[in-house]
PDB file of N, CA and C in Angstrom:
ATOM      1  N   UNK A   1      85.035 113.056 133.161  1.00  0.00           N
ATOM      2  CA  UNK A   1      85.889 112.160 132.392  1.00  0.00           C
ATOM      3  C   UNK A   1      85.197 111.886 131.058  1.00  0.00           C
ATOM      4  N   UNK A   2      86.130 112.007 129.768  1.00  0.00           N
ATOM      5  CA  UNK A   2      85.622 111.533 128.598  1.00  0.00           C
ATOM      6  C   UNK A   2      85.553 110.076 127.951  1.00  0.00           C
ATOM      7  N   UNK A   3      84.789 110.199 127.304  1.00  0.00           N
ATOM      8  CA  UNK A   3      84.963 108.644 126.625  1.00  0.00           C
ATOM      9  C   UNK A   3      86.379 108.338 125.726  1.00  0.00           C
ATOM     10  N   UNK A   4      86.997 109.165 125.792  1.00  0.00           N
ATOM     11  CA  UNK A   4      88.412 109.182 124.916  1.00  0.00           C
ATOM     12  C   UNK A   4      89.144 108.979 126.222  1.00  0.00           C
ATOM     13  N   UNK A   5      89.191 109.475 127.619  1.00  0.00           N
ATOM     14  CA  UNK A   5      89.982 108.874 128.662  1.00  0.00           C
ATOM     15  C   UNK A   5      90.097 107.585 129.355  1.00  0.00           C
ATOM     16  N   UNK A   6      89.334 106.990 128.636  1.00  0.00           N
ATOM     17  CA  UNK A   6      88.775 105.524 129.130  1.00  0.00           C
ATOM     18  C   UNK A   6      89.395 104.378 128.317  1.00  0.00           C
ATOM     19  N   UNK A   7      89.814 104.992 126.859  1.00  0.00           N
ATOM     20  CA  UNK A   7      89.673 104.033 125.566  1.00  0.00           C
ATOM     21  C   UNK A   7      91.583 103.350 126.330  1.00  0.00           C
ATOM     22  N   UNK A   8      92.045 102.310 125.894  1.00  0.00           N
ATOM     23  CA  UNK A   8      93.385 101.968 126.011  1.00  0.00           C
ATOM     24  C   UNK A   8      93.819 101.689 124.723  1.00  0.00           C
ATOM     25  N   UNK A   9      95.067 102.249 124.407  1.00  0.00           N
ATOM     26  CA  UNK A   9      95.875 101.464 122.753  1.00  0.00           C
ATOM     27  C   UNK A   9      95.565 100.567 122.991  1.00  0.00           C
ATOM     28  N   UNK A  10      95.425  99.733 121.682  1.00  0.00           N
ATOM     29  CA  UNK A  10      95.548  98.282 121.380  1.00  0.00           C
ATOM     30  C   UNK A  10      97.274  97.634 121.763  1.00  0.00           C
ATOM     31  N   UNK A  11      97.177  96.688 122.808  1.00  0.00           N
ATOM     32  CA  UNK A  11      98.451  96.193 122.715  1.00  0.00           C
ATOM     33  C   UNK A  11      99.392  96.108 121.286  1.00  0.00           C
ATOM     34  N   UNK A  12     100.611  96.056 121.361  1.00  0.00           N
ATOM     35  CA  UNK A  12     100.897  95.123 120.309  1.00  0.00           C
ATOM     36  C   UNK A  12     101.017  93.723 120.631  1.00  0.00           C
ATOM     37  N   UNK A  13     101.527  93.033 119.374  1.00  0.00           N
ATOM     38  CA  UNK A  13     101.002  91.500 119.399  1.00  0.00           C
ATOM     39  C   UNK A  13     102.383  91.184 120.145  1.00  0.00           C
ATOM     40  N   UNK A  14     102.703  89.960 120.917  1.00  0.00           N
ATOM     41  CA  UNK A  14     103.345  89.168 121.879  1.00  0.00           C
ATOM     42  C   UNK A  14     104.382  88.428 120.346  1.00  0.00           C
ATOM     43  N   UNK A  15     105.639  88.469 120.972  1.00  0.00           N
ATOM     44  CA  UNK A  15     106.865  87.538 119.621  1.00  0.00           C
ATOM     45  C   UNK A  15     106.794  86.642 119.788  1.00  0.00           C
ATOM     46  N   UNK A  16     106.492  85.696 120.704  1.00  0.00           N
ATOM     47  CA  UNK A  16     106.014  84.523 120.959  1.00  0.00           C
ATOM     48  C   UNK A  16     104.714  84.002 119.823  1.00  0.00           C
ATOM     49  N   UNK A  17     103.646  84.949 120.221  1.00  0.00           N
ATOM     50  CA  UNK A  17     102.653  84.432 118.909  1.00  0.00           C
ATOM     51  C   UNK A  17     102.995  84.543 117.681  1.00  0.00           C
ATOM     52  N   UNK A  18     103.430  85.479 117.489  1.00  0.00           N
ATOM     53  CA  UNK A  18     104.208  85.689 115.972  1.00  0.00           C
ATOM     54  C   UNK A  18     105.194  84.522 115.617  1.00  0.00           C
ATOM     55  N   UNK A  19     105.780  84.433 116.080  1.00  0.00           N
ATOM     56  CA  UNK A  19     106.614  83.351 115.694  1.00  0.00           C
ATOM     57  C   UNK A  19     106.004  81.801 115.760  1.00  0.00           C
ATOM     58  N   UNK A  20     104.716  81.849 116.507  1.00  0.00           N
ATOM     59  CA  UNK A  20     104.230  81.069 117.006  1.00  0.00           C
ATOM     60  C   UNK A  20     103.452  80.346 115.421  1.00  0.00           C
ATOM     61  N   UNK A  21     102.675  81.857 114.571  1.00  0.00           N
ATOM     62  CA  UNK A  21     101.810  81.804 113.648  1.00  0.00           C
ATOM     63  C   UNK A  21     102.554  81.887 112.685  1.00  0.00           C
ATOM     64  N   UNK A  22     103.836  82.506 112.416  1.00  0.00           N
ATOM     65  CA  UNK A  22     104.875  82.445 111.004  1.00  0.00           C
ATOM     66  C   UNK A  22     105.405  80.840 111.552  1.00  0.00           C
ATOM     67  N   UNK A  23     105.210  79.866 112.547  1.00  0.00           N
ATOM     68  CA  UNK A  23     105.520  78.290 112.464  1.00  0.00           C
ATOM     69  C   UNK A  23     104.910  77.737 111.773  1.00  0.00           C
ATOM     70  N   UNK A  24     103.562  78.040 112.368  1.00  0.00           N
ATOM     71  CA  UNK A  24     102.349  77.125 111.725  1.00  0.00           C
ATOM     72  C   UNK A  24     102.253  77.866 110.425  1.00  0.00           C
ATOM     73  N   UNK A  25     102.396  78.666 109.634  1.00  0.00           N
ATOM     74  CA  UNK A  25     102.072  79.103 108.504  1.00  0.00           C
ATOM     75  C   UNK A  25     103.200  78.070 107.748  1.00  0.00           C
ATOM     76  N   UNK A  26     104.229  78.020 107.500  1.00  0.00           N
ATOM     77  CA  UNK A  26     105.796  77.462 107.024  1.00  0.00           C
ATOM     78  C   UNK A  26     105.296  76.248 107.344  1.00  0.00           C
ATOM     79  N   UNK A  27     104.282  75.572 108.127  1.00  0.00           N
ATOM     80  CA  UNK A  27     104.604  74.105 108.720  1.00  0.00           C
ATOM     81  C   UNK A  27     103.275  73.706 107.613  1.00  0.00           C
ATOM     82  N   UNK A  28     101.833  74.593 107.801  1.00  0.00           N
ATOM     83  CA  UNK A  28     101.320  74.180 106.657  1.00  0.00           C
ATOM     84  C   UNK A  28     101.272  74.024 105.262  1.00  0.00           C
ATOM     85  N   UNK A  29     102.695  75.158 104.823  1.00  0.00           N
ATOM     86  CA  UNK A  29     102.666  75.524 103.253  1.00  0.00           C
ATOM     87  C   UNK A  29     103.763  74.338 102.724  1.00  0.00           C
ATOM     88  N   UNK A  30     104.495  74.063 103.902  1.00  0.00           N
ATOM     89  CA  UNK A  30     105.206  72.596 103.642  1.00  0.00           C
ATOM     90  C   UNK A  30     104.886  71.539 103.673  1.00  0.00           C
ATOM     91  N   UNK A  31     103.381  71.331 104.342  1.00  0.00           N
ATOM     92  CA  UNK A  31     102.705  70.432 104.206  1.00  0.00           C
ATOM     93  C   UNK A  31     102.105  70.263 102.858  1.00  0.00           C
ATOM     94  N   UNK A  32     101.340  71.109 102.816  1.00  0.00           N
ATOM     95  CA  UNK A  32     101.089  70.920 101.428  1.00  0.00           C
ATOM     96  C   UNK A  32     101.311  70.750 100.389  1.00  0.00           C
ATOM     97  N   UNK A  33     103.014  71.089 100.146  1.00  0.00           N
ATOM     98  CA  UNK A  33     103.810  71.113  99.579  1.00  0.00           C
ATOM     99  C   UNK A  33     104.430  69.392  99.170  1.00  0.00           C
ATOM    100  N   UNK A  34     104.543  69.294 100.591  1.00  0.00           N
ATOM    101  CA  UNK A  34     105.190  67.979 100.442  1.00  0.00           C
ATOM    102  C   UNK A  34     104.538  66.509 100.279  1.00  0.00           C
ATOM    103  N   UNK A  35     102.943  66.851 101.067  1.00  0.00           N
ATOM    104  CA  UNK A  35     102.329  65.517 100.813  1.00  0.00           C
ATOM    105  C   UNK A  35     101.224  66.112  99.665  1.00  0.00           C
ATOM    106  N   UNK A  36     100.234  67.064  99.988  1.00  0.00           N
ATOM    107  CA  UNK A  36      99.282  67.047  99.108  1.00  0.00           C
ATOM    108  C   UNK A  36      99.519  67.576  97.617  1.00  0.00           C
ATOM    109  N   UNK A  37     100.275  68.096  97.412  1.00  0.00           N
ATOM    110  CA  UNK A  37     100.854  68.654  96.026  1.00  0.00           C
ATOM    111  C   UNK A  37     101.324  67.036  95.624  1.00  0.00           C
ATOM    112  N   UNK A  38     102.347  66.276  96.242  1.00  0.00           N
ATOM    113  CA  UNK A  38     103.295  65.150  95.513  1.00  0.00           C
ATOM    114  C   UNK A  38     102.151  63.486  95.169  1.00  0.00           C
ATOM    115  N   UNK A  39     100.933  63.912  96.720  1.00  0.00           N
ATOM    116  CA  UNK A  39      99.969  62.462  96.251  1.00  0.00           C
ATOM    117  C   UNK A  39      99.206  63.180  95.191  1.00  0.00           C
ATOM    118  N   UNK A  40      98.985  64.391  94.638  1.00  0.00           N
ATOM    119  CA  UNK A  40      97.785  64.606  93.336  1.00  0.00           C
ATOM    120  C   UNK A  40      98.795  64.304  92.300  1.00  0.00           C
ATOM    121  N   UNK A  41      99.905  64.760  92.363  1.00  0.00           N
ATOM    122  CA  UNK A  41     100.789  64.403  91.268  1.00  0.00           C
ATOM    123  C   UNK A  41     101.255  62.804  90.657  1.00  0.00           C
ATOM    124  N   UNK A  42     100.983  61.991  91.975  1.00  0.00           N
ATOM    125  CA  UNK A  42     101.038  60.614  92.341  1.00  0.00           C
ATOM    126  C   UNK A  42      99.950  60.129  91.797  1.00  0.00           C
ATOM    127  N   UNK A  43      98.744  60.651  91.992  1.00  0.00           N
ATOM    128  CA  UNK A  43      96.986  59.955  91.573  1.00  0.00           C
ATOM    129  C   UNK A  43      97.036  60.725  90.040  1.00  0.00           C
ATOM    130  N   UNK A  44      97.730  61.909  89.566  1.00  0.00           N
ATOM    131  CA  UNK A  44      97.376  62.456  88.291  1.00  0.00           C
ATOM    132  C   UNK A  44      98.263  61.290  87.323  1.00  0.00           C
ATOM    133  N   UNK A  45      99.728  60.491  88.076  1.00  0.00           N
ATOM    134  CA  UNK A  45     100.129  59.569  87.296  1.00  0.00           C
ATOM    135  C   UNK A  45     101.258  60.885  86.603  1.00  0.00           C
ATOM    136  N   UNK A  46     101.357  61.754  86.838  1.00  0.00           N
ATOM    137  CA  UNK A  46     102.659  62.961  86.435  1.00  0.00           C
ATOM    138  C   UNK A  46     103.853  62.276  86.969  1.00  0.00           C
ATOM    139  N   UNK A  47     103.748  62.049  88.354  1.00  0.00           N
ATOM    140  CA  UNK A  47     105.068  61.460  89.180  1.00  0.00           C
ATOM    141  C   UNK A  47     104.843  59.464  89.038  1.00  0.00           C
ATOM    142  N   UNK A  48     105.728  59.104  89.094  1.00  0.00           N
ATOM    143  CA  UNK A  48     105.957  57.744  89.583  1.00  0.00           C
ATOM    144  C   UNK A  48     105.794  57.646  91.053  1.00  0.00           C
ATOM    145  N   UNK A  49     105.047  56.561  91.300  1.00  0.00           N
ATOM    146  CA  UNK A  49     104.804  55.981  93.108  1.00  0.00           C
ATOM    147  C   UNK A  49     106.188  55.735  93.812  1.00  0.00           C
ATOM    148  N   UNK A  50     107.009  55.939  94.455  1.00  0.00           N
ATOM    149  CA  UNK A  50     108.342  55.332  95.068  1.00  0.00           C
ATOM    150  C   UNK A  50     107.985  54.400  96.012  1.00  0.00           C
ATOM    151  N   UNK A  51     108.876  53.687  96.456  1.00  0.00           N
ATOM    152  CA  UNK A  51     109.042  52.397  97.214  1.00  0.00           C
ATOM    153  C   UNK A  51     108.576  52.769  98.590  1.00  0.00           C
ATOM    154  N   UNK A  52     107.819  51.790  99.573  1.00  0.00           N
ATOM    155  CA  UNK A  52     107.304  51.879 100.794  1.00  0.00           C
ATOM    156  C   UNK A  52     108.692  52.198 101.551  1.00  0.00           C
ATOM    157  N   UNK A  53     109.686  51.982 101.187  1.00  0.00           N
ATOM    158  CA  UNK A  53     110.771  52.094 102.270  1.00  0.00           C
ATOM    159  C   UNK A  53     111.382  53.126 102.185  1.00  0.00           C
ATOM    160  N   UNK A  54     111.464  54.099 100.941  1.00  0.00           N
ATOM    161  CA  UNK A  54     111.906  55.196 100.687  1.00  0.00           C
ATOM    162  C   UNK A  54     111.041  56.283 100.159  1.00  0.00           C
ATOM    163  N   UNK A  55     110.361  57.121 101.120  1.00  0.00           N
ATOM    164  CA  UNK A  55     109.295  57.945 100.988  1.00  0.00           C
ATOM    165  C   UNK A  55     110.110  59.095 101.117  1.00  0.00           C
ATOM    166  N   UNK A  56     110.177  59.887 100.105  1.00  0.00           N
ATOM    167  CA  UNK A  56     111.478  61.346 100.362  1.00  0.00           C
ATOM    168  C   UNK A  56     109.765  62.507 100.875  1.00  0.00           C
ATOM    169  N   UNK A  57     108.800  62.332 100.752  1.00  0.00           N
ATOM    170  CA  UNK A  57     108.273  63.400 101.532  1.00  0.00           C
ATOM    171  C   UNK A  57     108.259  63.829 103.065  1.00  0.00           C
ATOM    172  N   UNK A  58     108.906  62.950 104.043  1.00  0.00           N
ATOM    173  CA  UNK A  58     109.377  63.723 105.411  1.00  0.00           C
ATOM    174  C   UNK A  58     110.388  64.429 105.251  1.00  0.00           C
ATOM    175  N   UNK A  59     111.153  64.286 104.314  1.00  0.00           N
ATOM    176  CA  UNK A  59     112.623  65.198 104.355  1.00  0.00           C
ATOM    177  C   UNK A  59     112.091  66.362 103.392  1.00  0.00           C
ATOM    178  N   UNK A  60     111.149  66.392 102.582  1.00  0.00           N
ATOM    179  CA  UNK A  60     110.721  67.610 101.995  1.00  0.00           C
ATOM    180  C   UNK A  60     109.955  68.466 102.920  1.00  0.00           C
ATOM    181  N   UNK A  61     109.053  67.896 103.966  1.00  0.00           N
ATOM    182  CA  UNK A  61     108.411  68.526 104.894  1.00  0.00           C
ATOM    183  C   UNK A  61     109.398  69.405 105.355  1.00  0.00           C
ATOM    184  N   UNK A  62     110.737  68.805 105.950  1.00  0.00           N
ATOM    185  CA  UNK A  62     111.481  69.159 106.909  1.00  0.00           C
ATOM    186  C   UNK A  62     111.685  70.267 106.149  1.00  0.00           C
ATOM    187  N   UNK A  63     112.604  70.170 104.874  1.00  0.00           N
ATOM    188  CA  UNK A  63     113.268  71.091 104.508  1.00  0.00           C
ATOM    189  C   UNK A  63     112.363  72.425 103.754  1.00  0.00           C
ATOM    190  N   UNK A  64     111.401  72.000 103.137  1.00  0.00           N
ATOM    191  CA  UNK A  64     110.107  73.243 103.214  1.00  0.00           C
ATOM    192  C   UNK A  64     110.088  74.087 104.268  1.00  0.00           C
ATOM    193  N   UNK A  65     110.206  73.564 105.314  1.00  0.00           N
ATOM    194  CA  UNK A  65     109.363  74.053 106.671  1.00  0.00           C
ATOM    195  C   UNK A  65     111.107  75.303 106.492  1.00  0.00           C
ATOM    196  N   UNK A  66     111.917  74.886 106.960  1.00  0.00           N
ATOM    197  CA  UNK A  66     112.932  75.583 107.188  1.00  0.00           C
ATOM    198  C   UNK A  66     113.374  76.603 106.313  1.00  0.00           C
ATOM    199  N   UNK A  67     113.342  76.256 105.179  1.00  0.00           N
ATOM    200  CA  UNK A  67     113.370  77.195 104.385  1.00  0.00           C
ATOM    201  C   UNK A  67     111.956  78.306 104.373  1.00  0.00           C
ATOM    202  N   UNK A  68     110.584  78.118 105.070  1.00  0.00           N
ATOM    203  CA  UNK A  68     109.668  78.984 105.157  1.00  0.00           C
ATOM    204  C   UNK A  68     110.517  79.660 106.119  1.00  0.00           C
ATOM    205  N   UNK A  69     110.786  79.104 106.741  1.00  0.00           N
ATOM    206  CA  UNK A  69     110.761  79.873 108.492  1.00  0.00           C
ATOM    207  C   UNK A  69     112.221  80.825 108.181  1.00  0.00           C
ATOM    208  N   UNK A  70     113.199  80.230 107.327  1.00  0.00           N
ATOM    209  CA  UNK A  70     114.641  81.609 106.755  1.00  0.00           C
ATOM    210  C   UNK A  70     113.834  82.643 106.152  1.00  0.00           C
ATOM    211  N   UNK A  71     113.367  82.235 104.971  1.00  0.00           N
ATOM    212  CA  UNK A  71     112.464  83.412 104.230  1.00  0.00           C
ATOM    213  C   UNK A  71     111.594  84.620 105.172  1.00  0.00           C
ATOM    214  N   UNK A  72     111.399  83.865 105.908  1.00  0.00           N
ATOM    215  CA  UNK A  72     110.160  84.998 107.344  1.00  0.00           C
ATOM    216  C   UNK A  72     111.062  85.432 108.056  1.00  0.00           C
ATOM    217  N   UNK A  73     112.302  85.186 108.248  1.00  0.00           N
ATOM    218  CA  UNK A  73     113.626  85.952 109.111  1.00  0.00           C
ATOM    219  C   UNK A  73     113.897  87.158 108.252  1.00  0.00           C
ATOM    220  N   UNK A  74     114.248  86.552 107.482  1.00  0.00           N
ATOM    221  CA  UNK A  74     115.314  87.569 106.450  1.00  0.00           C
ATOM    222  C   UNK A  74     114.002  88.403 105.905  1.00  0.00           C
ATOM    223  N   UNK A  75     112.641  88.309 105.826  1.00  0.00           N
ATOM    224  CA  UNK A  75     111.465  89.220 105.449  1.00  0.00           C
ATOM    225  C   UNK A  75     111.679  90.344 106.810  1.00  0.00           C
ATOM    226  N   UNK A  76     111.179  89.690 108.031  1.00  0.00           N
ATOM    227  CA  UNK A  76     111.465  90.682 108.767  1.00  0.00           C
ATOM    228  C   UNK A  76     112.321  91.022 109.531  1.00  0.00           C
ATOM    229  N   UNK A  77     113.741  90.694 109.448  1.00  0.00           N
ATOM    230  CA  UNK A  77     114.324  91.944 109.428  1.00  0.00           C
ATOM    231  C   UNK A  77     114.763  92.963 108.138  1.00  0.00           C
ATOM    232  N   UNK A  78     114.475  92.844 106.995  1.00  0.00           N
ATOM    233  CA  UNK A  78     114.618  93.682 106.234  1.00  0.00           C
ATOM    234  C   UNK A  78     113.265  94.962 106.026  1.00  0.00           C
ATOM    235  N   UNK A  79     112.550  93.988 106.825  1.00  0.00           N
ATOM    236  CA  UNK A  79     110.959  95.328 107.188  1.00  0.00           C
ATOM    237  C   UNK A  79     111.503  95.858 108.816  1.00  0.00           C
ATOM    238  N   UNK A  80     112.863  95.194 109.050  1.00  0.00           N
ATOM    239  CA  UNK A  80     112.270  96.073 110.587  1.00  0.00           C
ATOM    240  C   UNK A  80     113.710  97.075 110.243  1.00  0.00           C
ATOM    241  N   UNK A  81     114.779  96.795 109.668  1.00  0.00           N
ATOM    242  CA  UNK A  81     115.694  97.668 108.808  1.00  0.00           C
ATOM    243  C   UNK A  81     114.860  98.916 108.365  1.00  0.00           C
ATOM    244  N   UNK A  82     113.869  98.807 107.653  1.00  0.00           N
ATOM    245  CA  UNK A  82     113.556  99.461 106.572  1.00  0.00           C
ATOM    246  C   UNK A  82     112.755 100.319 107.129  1.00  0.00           C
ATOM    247  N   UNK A  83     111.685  99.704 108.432  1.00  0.00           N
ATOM    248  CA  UNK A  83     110.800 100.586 109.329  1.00  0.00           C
ATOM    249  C   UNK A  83     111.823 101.939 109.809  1.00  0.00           C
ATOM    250  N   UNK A  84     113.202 101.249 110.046  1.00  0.00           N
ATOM    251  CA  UNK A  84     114.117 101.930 111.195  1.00  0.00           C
ATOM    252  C   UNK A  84     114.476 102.978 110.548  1.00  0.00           C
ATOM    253  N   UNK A  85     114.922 102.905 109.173  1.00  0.00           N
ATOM    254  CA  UNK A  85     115.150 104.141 108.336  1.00  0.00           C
ATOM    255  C   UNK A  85     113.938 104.862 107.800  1.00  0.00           C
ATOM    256  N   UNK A  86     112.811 104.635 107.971  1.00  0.00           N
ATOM    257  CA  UNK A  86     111.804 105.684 107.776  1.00  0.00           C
ATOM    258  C   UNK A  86     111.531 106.526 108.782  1.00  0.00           C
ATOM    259  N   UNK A  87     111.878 105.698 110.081  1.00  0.00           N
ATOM    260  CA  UNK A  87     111.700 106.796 111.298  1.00  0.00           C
ATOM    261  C   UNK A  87     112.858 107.561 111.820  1.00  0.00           C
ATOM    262  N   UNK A  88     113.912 107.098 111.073  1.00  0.00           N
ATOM    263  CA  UNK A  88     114.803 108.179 111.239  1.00  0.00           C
ATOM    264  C   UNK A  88     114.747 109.204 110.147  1.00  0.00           C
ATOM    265  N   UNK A  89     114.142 109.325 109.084  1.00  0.00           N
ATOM    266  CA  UNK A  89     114.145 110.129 108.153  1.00  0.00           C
ATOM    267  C   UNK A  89     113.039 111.199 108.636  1.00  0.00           C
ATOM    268  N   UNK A  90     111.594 110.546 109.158  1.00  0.00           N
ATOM    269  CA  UNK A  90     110.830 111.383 110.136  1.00  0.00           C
ATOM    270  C   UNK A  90     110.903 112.104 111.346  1.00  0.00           C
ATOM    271  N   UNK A  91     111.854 111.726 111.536  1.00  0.00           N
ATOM    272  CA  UNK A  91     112.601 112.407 112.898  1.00  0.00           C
ATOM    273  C   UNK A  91     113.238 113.360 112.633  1.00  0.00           C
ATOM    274  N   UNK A  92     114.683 112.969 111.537  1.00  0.00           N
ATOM    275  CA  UNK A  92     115.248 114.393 111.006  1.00  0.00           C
ATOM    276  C   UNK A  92     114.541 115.462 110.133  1.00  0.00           C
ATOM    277  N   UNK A  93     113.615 115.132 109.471  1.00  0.00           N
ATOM    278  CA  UNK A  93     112.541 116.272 109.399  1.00  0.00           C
ATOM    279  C   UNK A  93     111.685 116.787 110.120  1.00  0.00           C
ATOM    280  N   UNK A  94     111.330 116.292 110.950  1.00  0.00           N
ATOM    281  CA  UNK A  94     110.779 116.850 112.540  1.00  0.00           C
ATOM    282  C   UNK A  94     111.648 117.799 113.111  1.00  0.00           C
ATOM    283  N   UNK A  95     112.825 117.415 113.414  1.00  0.00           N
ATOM    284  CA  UNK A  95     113.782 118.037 113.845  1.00  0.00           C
ATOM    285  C   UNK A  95     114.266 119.229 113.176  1.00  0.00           C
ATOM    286  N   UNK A  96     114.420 119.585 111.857  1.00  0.00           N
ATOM    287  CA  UNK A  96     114.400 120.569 110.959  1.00  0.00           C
ATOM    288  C   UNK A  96     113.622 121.553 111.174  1.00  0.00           C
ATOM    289  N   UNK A  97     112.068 120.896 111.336  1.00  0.00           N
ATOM    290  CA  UNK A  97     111.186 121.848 111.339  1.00  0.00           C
ATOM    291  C   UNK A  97     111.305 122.250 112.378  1.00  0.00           C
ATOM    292  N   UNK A  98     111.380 121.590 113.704  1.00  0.00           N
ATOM    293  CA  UNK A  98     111.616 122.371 115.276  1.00  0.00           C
ATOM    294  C   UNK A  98     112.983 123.473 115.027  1.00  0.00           C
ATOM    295  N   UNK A  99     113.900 123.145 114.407  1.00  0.00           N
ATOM    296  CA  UNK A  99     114.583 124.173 114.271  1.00  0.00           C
ATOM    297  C   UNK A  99     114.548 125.978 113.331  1.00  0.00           C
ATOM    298  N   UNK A 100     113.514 124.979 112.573  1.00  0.00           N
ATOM    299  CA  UNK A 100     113.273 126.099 111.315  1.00  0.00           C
ATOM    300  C   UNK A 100     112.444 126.953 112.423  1.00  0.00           C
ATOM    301  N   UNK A 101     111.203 126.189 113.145  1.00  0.00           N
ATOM    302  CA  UNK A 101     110.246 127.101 113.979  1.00  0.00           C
ATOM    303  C   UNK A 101     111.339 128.113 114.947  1.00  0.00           C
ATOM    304  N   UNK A 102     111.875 127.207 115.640  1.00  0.00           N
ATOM    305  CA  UNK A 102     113.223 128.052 116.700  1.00  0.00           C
ATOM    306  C   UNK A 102     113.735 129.161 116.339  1.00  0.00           C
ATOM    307  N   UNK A 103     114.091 128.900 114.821  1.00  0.00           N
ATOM    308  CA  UNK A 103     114.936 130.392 114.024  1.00  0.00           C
ATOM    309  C   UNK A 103     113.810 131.508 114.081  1.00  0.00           C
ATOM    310  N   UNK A 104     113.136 131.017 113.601  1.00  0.00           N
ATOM    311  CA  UNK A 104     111.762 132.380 113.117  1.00  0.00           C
ATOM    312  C   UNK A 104     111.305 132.782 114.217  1.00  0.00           C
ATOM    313  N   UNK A 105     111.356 132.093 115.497  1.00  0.00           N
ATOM    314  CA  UNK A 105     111.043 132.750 117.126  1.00  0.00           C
ATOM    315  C   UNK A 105     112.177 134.129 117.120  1.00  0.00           C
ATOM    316  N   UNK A 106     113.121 133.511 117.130  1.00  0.00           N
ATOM    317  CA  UNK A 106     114.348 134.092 117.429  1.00  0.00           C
ATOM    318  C   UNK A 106     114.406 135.631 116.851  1.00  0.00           C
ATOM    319  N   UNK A 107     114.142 135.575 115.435  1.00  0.00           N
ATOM    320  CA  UNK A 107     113.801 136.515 114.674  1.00  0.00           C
ATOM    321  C   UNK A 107     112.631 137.559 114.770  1.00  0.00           C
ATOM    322  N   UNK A 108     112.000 137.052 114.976  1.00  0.00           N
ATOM    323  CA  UNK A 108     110.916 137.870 115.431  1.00  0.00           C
ATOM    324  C   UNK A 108     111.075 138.541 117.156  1.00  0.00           C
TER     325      UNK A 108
END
């Protein structure tokens, strides 16, 4: 037995984690977005302070976050579209060539 019969592919990754890590990615860039970007802007004195009772940064969280998490939909499926037509384009040239080889058997 070789050391090449032993080795296993690398899994691929689980959609669960993926989706798990495109959450937390969208959940931190909205974080940041919404509190630490708006309090430097708040301490730089750029923005005005708003009222203790009306804090619009949970509804920016929210809506950051959601709009990360559309953007990462519509990213991949237009990479898994786009994967799908490269491997069909590799296929029908595969297939060409199995035929081109087939003819020249034939011929000979």
């Amino acid at each position: 037995m070789t050391e090449s019969d032993t080795i296993t592919p690398p899994q691929p990754p689980r959609t669960l984690t993926v989706l798990g890590m495109l959450a937390l990615t969208a959940l931190t860039f909205s974080y940041l977005a919404a509190y630490a970007l708006t309090n430097a802007l708040v301490g730089a004195q750029v923005m005005q302070p708003w009222p203790h009772d009306h804090d619009p940064r949970p509804r920016r969280l929210v809506i950051g976050f959601c709009v990360l998490m559309l953007i990462f939909m519509v990213l991949g499926e237009v990479f898994r579209r786009m994967s799908k037509s490269e491997f069909k384009a590799i296929d029908e040239m595969a297939d060409a060539a199995d035929k081109a080889f087939d003819d020249n058997e034939q011929v000979a």
